[in-house]
Structures are given as structure tokens and as C-alpha cells.
C-alpha atoms as a PDB file:
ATOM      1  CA  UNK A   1     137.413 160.644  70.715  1.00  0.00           C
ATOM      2  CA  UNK A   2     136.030 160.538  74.026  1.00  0.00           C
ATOM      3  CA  UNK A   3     133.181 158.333  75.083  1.00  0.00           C
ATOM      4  CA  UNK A   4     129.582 159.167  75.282  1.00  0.00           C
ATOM      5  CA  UNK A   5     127.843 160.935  78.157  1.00  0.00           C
ATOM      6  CA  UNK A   6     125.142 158.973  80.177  1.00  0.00           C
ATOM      7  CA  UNK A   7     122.408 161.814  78.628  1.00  0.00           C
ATOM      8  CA  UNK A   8     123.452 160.796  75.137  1.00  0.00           C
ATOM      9  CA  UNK A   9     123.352 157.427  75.942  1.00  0.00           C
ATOM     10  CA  UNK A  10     119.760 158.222  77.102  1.00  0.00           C
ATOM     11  CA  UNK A  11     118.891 160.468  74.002  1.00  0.00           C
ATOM     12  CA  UNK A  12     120.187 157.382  71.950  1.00  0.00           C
ATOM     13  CA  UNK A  13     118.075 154.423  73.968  1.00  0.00           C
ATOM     14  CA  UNK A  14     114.976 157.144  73.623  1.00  0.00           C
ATOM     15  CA  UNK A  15     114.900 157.170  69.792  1.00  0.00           C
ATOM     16  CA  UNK A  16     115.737 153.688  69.427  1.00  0.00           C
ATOM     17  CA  UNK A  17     112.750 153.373  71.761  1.00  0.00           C
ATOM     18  CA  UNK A  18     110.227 155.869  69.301  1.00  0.00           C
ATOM     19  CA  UNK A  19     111.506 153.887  66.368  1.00  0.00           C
ATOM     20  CA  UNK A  20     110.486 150.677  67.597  1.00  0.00           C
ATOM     21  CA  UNK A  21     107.185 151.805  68.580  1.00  0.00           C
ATOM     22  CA  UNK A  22     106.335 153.800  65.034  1.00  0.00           C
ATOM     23  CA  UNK A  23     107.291 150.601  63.729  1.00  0.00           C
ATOM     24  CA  UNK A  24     104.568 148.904  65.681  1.00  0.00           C
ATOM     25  CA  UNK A  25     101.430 148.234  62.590  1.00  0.00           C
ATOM     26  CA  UNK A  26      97.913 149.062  63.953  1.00  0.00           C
ATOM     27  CA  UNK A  27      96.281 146.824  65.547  1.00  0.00           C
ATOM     28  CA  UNK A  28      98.701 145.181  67.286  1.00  0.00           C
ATOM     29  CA  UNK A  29     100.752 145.757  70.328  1.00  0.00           C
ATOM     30  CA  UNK A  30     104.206 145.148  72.350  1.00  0.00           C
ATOM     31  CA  UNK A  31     104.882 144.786  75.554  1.00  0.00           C
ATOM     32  CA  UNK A  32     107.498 147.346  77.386  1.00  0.00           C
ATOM     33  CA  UNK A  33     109.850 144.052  77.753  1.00  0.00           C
ATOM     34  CA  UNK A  34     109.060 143.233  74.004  1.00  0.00           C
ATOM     35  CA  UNK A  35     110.397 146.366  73.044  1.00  0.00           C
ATOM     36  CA  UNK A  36     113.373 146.088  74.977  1.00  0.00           C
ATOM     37  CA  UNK A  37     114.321 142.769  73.637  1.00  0.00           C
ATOM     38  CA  UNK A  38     114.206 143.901  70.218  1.00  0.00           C
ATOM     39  CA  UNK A  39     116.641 146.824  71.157  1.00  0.00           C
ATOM     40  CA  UNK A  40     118.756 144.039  72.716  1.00  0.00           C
ATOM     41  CA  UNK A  41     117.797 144.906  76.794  1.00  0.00           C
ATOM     42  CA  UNK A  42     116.252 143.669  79.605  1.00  0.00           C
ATOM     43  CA  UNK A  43     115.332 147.280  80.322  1.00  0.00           C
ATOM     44  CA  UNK A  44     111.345 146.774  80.358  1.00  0.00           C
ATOM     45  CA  UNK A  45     110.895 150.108  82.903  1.00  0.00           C
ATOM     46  CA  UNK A  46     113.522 152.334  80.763  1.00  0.00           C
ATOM     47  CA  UNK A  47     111.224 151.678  78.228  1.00  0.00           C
ATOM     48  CA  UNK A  48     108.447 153.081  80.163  1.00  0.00           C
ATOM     49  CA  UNK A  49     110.158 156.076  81.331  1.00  0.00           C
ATOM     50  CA  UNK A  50     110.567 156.898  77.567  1.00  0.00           C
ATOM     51  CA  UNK A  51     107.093 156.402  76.990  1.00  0.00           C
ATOM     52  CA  UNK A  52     105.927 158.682  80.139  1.00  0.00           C
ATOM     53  CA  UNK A  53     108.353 161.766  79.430  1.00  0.00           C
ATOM     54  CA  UNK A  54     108.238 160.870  75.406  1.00  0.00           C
ATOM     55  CA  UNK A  55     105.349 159.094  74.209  1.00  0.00           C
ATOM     56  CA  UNK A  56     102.475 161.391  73.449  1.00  0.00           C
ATOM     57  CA  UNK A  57     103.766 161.912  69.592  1.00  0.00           C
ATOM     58  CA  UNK A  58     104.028 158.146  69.402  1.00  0.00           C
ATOM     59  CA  UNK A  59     101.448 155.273  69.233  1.00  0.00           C
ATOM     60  CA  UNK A  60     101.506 154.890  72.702  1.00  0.00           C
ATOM     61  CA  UNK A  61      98.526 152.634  73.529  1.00  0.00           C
ATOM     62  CA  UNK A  62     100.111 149.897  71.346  1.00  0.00           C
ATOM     63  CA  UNK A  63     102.862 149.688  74.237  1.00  0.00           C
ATOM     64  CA  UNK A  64     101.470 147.597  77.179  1.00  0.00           C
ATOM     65  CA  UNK A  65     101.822 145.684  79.813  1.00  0.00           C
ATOM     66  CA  UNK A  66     102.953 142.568  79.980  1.00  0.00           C
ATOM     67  CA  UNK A  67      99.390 141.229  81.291  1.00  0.00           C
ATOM     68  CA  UNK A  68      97.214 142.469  78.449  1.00  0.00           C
ATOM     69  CA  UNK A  69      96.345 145.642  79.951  1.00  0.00           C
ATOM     70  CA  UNK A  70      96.881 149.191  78.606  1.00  0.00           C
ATOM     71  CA  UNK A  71      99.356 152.096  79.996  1.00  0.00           C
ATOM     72  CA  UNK A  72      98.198 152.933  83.297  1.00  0.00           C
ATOM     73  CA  UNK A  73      95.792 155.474  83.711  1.00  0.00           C
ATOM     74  CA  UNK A  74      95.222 155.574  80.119  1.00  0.00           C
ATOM     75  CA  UNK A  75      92.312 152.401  79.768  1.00  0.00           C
ATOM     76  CA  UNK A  76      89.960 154.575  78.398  1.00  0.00           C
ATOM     77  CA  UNK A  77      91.316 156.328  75.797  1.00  0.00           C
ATOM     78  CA  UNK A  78      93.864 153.570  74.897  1.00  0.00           C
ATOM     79  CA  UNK A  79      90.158 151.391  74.482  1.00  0.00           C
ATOM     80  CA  UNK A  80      89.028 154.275  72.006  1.00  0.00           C
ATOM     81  CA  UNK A  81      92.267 153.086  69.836  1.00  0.00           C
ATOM     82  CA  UNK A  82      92.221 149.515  70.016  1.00  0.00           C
ATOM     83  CA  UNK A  83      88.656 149.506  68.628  1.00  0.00           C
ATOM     84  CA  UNK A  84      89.761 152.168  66.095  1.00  0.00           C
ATOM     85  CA  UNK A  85      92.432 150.091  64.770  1.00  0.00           C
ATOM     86  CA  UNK A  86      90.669 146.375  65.450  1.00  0.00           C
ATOM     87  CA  UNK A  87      92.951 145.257  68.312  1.00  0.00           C
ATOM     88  CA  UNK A  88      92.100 142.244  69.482  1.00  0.00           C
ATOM     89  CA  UNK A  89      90.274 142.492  72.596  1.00  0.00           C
ATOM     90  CA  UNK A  90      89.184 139.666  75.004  1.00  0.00           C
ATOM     91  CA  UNK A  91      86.540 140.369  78.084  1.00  0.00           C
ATOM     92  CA  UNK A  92      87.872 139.326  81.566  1.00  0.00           C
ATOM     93  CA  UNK A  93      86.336 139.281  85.298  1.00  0.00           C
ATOM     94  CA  UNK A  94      87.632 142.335  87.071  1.00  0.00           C
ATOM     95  CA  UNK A  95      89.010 140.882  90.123  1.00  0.00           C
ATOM     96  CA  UNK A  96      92.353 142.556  90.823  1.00  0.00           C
ATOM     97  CA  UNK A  97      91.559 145.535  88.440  1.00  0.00           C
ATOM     98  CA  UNK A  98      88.516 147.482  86.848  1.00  0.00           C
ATOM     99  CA  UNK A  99      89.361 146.347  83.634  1.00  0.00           C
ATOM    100  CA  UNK A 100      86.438 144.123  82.154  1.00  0.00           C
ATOM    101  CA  UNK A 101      88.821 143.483  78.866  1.00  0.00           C
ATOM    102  CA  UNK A 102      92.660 143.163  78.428  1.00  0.00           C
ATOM    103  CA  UNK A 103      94.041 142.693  74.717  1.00  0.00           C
ATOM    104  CA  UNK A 104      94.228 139.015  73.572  1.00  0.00           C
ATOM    105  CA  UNK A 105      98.328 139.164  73.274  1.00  0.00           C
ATOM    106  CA  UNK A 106      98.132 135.401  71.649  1.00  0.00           C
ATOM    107  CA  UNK A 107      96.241 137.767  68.754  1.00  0.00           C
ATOM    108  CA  UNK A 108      97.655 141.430  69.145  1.00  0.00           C
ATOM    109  CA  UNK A 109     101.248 140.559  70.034  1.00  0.00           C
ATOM    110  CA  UNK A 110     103.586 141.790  66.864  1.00  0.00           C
ATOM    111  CA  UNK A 111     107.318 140.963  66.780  1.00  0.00           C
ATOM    112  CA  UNK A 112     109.287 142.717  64.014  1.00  0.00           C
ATOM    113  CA  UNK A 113     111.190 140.721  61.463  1.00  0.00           C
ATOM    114  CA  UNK A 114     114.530 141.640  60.749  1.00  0.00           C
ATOM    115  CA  UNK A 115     113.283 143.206  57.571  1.00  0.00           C
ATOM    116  CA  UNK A 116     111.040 145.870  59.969  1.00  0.00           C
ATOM    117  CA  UNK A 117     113.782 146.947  61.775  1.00  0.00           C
ATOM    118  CA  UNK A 118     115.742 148.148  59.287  1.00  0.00           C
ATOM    119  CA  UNK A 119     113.637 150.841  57.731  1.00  0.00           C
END
């Protein structure tokens, strides 16, 4: 049997990815790294890249940044959500960003149990 190619490799890291986030309840959130660990990598930005090329059938807005904020480009709608669903929300001084609210990850932040992960 011969090993796998680097694209299947990919195709496998992508679903593993889209599971992950489906499993992700509503109103609450992970960061890219956070969904990483859980697939056992460090591999926060390959986690993005499936989200960019892969993400619009997914929840998308409940993968963010690790500093509260939503996907980039994306504030608005992703805001639309988070209400929708009751995400946590906390207001913040736009200094660096636009943003007057990031999520309140002490609140939003969900880790799956064992018992999550293997549905």
C-alpha cells in the first residue's frame, strides 16, 4: 500500500477541520489554534486556509481569532450571528481596530469533551 499524497493529506486535515467546526454549539466560538489543538496541531493558519477556500457551508463566524475578534473582513455579518445565536459579546475602545466589541472568550470559548468528538 503506498502512502498518502500531500492533497489527500490536505482533503483529510480539511474535513477533520468542517467536523470540528459543525461540532461547534451556537453561541459559542473557537479560536483557529483551538481547533487545531483538538485535531492534535499547532497548525492555527492551516486552519484558516480551510476556512477561506472551505468555510461558507460551515458556521464560520464561530471560528475566530485568537483576540476576540471575528474572521477578517467579515465583522459585520459575523455580528448579525453572534446576536442571532446569543454570543457573548463585550464592548471595547477601538484603538488598534474599528471594532467597538470583540466576543467575551472567558464566556463564548467552547472546548469539546471527548464525548463531542466522537459523533
Amino acid at each position: 500500500m503506498s502512502a498518502p499524497s500531500s492533497r489527500e493529506g490536505a482533503d483529510d486535515f480539511g474535513a477533520a477541520v468542517a467536523a470540528v467546526v459543525r461540532a461547534i454549539p451556537p453561541g459559542r466560538v473557537m479560536t483557529y489554534g483551538d481547533v487545531a489543538a483538538v485535531l492534535g496541531s499547532r497548525a492555527s493558519r492551516a486552519v484558516g486556509k480551510v476556512m477561506a477556500h472551505e468555510g461558507a457551508d460551515l458556521p464560520w463566524w464561530r471560528v475566530v481569532r485568537a483576540g476576540g475578534l471575528p474572521p477578517v473582513r467579515h465583522e459585520a455579518r459575523a455580528l448579525e450571528h453572534y446576536r442571532a445565536e446569543g454570543t457573548p459579546l463585550r464592548p471595547t475602545r477601538a484603538v488598534d481596530d474599528d471594532a467597538a466589541w470583540r466576543l467575551d472568550m472567558r464566556r463564548a470559548r467552547w472546548s469539546p469533551t471527548a464525548d463531542d468528538r466522537s459523533d
